[in-house]
Protein backbone atom coordinates (compact mmCIF):
# COMPACT_ATOMS: atom_id res chain seq x y z
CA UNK A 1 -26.39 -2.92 1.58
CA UNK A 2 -24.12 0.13 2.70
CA UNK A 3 -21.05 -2.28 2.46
CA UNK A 4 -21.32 -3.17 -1.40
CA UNK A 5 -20.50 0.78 -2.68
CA UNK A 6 -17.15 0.43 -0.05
CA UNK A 7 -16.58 -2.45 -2.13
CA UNK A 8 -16.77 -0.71 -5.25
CA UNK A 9 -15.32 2.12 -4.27
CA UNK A 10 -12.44 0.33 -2.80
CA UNK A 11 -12.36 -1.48 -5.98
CA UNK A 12 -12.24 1.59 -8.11
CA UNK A 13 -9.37 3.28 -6.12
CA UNK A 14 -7.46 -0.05 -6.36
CA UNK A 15 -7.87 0.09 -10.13
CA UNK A 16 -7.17 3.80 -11.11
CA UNK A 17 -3.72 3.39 -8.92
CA UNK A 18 -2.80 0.32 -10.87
CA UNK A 19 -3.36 2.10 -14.23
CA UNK A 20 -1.20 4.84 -13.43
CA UNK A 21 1.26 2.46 -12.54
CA UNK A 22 0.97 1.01 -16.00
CA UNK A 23 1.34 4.38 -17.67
CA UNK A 24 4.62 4.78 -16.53
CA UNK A 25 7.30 6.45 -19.80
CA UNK A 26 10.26 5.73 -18.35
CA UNK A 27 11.88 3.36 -20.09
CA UNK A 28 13.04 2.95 -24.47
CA UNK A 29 14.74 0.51 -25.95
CA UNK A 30 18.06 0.38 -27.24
CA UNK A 31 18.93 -1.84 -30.08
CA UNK A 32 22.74 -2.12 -29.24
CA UNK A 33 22.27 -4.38 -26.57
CA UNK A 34 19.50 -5.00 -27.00
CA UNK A 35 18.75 -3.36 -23.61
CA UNK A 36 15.88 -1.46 -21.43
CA UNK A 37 16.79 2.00 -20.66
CA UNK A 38 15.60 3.14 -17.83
CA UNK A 39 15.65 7.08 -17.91
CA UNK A 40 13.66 7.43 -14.38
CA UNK A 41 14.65 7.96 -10.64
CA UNK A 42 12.81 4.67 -9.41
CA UNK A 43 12.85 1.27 -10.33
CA UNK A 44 10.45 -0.27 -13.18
CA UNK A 45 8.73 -3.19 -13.80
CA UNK A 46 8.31 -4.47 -17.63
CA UNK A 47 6.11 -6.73 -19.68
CA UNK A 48 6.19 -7.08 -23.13
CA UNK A 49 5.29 -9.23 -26.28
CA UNK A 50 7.16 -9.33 -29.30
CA UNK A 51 7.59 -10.51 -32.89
CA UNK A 52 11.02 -12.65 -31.74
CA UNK A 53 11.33 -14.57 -28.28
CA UNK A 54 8.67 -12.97 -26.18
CA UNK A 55 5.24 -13.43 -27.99
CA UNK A 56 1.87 -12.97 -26.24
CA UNK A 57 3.38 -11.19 -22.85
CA UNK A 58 5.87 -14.04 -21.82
CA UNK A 59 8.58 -11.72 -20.74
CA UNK A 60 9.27 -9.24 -17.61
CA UNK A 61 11.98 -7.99 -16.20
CA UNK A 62 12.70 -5.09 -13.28
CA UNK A 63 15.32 -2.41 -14.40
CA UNK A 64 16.60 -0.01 -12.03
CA UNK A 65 16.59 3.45 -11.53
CA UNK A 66 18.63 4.91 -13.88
CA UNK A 67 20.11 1.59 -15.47
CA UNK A 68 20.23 -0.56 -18.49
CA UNK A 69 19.08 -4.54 -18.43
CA UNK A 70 20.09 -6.97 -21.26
CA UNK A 71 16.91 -8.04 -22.61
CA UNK A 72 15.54 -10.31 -25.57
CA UNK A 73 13.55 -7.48 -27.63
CA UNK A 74 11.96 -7.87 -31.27
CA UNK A 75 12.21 -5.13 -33.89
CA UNK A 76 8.10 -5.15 -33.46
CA UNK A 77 7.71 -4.62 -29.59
CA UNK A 78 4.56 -3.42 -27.20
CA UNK A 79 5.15 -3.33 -23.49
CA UNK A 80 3.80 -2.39 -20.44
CA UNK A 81 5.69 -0.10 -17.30
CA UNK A 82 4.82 -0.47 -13.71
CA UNK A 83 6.56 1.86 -10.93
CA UNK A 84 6.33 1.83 -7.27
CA UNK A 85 6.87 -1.75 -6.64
CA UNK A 86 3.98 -2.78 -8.71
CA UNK A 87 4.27 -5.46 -11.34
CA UNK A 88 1.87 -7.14 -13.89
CA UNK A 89 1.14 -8.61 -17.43
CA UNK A 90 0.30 -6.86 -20.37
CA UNK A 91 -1.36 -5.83 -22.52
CA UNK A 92 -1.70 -2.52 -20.66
């Protein structure tokens, strides 16, 4: 019995790191490209659905720190940012 609440507790420390992953605001969009700007000092992980190519979280991509990447990005556009080597699918 003592080894299920390590469980859960491991489980709940797993999760609350993973969401602040998630809530990462580092990168914006910009519709020149179109690219992801990434305005932090680490690299970022990205997920995102769309109104255009990417619908229902098919796309990802990793920009680095400080950089741009050409991406495929609607005018309509939700996405999800993971630092510290972390990655996953949206929605966030």
């Amino acid at each position: 019995m003592r080894i299920l609440p390590k469980i859960f507790m491991t489980t709940g420390l797993f999760l609350a790191m993973s969401a602040v992953g998630a809530q990462a605001t580092c990168l914006s969009i910009d519709y020149s490209g179109p690219f992801w700007v990434n305005h932090c000092s680490t690299s970022v992980w990205v997920n995102w659905s769309d109104n255009a190519y990417c619908g229902n979280w098919s796309c990802s991509d990793r920009v680095g720190a400080g950089q741009r990447s050409t991406a495929s990005i609607g005018s309509r556009v939700q996405w999800c940012e993971w630092t510290g080597g972390a990655a996953g699918r949206g929605p966030c």
